[in-house]
C-alpha atoms as a PDB file:
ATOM      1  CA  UNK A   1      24.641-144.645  87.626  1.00  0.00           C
ATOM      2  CA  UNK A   2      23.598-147.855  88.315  1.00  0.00           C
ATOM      3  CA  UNK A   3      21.095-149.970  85.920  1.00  0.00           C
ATOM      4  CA  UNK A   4      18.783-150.436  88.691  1.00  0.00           C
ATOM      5  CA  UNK A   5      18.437-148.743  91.970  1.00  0.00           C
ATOM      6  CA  UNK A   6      15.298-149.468  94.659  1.00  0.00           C
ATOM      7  CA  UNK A   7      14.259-147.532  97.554  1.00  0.00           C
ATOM      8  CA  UNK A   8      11.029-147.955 100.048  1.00  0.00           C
ATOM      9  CA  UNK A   9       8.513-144.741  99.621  1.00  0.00           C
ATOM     10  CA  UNK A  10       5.704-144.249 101.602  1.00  0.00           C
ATOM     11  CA  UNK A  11       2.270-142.180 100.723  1.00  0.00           C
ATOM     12  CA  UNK A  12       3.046-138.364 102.244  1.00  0.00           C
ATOM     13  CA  UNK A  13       1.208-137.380 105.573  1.00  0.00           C
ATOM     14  CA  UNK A  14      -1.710-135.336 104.458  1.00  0.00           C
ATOM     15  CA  UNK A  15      -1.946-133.463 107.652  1.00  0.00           C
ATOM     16  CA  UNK A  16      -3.063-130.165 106.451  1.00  0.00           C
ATOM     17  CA  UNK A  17      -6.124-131.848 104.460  1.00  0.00           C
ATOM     18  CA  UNK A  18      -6.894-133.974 107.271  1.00  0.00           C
ATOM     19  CA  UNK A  19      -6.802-131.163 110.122  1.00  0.00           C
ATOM     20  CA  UNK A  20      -8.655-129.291 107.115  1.00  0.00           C
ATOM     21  CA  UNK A  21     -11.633-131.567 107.305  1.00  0.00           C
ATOM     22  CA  UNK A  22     -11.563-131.934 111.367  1.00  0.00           C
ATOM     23  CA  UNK A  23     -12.272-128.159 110.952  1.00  0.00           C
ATOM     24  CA  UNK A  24     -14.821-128.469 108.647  1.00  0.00           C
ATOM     25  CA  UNK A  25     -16.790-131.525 110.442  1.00  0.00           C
ATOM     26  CA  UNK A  26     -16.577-129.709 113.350  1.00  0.00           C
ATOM     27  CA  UNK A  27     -18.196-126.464 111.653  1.00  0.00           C
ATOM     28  CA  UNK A  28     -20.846-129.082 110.227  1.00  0.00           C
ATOM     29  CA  UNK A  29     -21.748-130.411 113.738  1.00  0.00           C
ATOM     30  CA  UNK A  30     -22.464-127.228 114.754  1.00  0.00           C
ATOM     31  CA  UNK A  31     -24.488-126.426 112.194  1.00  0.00           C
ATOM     32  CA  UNK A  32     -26.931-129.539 112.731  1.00  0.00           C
ATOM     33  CA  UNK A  33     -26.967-128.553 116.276  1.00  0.00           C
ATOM     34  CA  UNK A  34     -28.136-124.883 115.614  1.00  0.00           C
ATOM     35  CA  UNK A  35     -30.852-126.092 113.316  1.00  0.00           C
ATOM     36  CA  UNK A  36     -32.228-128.402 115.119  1.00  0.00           C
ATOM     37  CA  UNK A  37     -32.547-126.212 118.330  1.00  0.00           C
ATOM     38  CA  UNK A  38     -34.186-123.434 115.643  1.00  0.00           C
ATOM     39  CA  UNK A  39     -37.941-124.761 116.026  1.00  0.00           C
ATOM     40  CA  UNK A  40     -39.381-121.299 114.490  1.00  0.00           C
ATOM     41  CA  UNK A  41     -37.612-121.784 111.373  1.00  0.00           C
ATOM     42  CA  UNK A  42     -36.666-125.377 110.531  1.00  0.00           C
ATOM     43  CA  UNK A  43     -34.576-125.809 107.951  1.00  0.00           C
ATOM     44  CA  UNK A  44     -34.630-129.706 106.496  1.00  0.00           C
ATOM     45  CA  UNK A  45     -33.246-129.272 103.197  1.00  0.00           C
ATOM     46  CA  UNK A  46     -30.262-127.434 105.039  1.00  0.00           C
ATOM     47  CA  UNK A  47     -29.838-130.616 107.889  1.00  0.00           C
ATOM     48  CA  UNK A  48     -29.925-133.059 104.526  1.00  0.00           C
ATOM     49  CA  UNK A  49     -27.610-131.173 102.808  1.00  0.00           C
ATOM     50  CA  UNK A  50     -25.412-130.639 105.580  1.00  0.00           C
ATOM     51  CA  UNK A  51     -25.548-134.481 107.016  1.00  0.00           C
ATOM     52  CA  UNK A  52     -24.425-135.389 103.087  1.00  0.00           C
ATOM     53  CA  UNK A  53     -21.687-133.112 103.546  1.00  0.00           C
ATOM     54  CA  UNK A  54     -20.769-134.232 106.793  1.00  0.00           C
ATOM     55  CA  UNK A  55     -20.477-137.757 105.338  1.00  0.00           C
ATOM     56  CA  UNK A  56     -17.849-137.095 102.295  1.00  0.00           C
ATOM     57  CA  UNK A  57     -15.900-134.772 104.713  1.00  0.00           C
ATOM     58  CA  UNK A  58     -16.017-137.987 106.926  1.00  0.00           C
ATOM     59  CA  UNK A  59     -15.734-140.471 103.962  1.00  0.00           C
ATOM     60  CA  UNK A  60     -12.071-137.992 102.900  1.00  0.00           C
ATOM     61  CA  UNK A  61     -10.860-138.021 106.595  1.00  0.00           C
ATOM     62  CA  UNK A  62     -10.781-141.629 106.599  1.00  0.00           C
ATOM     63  CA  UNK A  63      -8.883-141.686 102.938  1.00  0.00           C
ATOM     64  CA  UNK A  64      -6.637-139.416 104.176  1.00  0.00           C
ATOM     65  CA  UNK A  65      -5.903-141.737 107.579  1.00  0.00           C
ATOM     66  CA  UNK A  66      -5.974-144.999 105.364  1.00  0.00           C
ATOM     67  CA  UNK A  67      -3.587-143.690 103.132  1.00  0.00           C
ATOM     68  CA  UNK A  68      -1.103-142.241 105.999  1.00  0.00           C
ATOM     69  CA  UNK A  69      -1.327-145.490 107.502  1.00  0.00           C
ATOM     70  CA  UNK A  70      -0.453-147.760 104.335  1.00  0.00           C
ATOM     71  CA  UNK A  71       2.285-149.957 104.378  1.00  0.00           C
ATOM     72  CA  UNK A  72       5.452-148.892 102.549  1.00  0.00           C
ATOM     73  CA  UNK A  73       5.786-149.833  99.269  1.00  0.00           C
ATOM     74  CA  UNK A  74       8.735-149.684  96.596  1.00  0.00           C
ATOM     75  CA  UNK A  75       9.594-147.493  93.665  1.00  0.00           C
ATOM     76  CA  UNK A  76      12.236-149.150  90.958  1.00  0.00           C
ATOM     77  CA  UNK A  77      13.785-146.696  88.042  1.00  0.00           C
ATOM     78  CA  UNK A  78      16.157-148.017  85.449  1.00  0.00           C
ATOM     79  CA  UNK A  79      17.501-146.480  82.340  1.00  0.00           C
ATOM     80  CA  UNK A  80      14.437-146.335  80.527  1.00  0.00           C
ATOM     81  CA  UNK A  81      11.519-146.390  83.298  1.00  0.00           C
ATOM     82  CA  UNK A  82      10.317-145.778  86.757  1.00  0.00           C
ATOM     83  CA  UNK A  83       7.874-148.641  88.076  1.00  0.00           C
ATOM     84  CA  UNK A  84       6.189-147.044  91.136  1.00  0.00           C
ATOM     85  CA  UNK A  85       2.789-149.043  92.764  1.00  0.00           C
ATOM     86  CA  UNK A  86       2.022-151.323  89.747  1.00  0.00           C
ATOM     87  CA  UNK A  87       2.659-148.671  87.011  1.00  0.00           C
ATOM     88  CA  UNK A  88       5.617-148.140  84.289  1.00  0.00           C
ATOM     89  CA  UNK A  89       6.072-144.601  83.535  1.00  0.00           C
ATOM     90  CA  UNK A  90       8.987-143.790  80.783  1.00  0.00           C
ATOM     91  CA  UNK A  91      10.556-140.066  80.206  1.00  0.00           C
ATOM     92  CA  UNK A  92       8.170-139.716  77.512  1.00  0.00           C
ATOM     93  CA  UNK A  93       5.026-139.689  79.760  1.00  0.00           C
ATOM     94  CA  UNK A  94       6.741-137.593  82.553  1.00  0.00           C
ATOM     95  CA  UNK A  95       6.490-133.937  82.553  1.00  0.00           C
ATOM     96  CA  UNK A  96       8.146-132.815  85.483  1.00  0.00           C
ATOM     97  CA  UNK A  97       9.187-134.491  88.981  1.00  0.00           C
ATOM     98  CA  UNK A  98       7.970-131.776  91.182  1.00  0.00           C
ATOM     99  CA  UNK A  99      10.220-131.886  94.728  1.00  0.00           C
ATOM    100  CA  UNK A 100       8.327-129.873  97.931  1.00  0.00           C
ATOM    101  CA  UNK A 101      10.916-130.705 100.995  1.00  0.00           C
ATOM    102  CA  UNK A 102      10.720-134.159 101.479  1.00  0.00           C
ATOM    103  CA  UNK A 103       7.199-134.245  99.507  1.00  0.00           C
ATOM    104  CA  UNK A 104       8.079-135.669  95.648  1.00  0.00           C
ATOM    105  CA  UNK A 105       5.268-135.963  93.035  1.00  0.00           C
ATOM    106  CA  UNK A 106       5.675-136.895  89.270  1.00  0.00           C
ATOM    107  CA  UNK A 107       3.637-134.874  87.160  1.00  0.00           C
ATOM    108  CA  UNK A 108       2.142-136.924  83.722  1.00  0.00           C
ATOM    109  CA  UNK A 109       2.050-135.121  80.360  1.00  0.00           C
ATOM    110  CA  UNK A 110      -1.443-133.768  80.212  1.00  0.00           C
ATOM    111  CA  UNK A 111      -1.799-133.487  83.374  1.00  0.00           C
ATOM    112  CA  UNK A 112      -2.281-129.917  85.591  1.00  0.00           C
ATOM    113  CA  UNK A 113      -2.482-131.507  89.471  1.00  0.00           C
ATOM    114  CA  UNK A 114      -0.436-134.513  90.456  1.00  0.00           C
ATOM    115  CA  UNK A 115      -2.142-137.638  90.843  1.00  0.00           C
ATOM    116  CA  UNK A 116      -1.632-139.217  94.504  1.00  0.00           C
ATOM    117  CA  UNK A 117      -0.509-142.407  93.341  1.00  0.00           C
ATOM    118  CA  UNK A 118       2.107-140.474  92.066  1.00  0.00           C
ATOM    119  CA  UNK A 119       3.160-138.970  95.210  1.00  0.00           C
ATOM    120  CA  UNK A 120       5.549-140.385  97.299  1.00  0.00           C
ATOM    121  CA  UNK A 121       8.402-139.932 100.010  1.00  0.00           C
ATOM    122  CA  UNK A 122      11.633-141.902 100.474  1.00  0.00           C
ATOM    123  CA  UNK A 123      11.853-144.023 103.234  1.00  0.00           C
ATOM    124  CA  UNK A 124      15.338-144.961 103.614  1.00  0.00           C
ATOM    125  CA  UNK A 125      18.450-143.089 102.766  1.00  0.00           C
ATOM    126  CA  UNK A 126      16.800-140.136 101.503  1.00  0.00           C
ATOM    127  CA  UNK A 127      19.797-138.121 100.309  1.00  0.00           C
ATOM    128  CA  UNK A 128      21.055-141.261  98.108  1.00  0.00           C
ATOM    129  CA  UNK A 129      17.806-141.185  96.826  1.00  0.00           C
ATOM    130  CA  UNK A 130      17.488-138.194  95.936  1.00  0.00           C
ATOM    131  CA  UNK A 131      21.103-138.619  93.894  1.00  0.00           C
ATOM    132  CA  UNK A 132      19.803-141.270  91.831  1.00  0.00           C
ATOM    133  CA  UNK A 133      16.209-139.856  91.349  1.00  0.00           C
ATOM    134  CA  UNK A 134      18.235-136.777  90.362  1.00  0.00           C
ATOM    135  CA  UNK A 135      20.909-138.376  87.981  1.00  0.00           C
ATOM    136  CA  UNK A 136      18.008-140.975  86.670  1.00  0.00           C
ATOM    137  CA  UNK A 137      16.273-137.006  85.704  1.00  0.00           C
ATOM    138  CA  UNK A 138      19.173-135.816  83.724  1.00  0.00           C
ATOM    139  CA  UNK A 139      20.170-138.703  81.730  1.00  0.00           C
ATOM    140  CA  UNK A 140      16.537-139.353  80.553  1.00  0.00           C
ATOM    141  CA  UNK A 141      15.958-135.203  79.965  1.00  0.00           C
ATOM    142  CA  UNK A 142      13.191-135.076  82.622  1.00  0.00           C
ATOM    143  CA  UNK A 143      12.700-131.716  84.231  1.00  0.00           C
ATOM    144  CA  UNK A 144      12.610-131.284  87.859  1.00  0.00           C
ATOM    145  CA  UNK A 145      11.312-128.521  90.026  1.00  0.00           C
ATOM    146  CA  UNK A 146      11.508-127.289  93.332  1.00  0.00           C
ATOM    147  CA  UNK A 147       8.422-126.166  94.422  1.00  0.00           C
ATOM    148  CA  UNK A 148       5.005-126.473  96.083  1.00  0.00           C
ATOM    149  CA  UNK A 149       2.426-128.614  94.192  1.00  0.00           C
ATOM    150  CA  UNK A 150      -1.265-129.786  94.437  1.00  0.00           C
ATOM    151  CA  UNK A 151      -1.806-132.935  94.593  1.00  0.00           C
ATOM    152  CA  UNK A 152      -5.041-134.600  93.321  1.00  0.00           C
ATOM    153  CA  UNK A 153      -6.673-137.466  95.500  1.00  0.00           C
END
């Protein structure tokens, strides 16, 4: 292995969560509509609590675009370290590097959900990537696992 090895990751395409909250703003819009054509029974707490709620589902949406839409950035491991956006994580402070397809997320000690920062996808030469990612695991004793995992905005 290499002392050094590079590779471009990008943020991973949230496209459940983000057809998740069409569906829901949708539902939302709806609702407003079917309140405010009740004039027997107005409901105004309901339309407040509902136009709040539309606006976080709206305010997540456009997290989820801006983040599908960032530029590319790079992740840097060595023998000691992984440097990924601005942070230095060593094998002591890793738990587990959880892989989901072509979905990878390091998990922190103390940690239960994976923060988003910390979940990435390689950009160029995936399987190479991989390799090293994989050999950079075993030498430094960090677990990885191949499953599903949340991730935590």
């Amino acid at each position: 292995m290499p002392d050094t090895f590079a590779t471009n990751i990008k943020f991973p395409l949230a496209l459940r969560s983000m057809l998740g909250m069409v569906f829901l703003i949708a539902i939302e819009i709806q609702m407003i509509y079917i309140n405010s054509s009740n004039t027997a029974h107005p409901h105004p707490a309901l339309s407040y609590f509902v136009v709040t709620w539309l606006c976080v589902c709206g305010l997540l949406l456009l997290f989820f675009m801006f983040q599908a839409l960032r530029k590319a950035t790079e992740i840097k491991w060595g023998r000691e370290s992984i440097f990924l956006r601005n942070r230095r994580l060593l094998p002591g402070e890793i738990k587990w590097i959880m892989i989901d397809g072509p979905l990878i997320g390091i998990m922190p000690r103390g940690e239960r959900i994976v923060p988003v920062n910390l979940c990435f996808r390689f950009m160029d030469n995936r399987e190479q990537a991989m390799k090293e990612l994989t050999s950079w695991a075993e030498v430094n004793g960090v677990q990885l696992k191949y499953k599903r995992f949340l991730k935590w905005m």
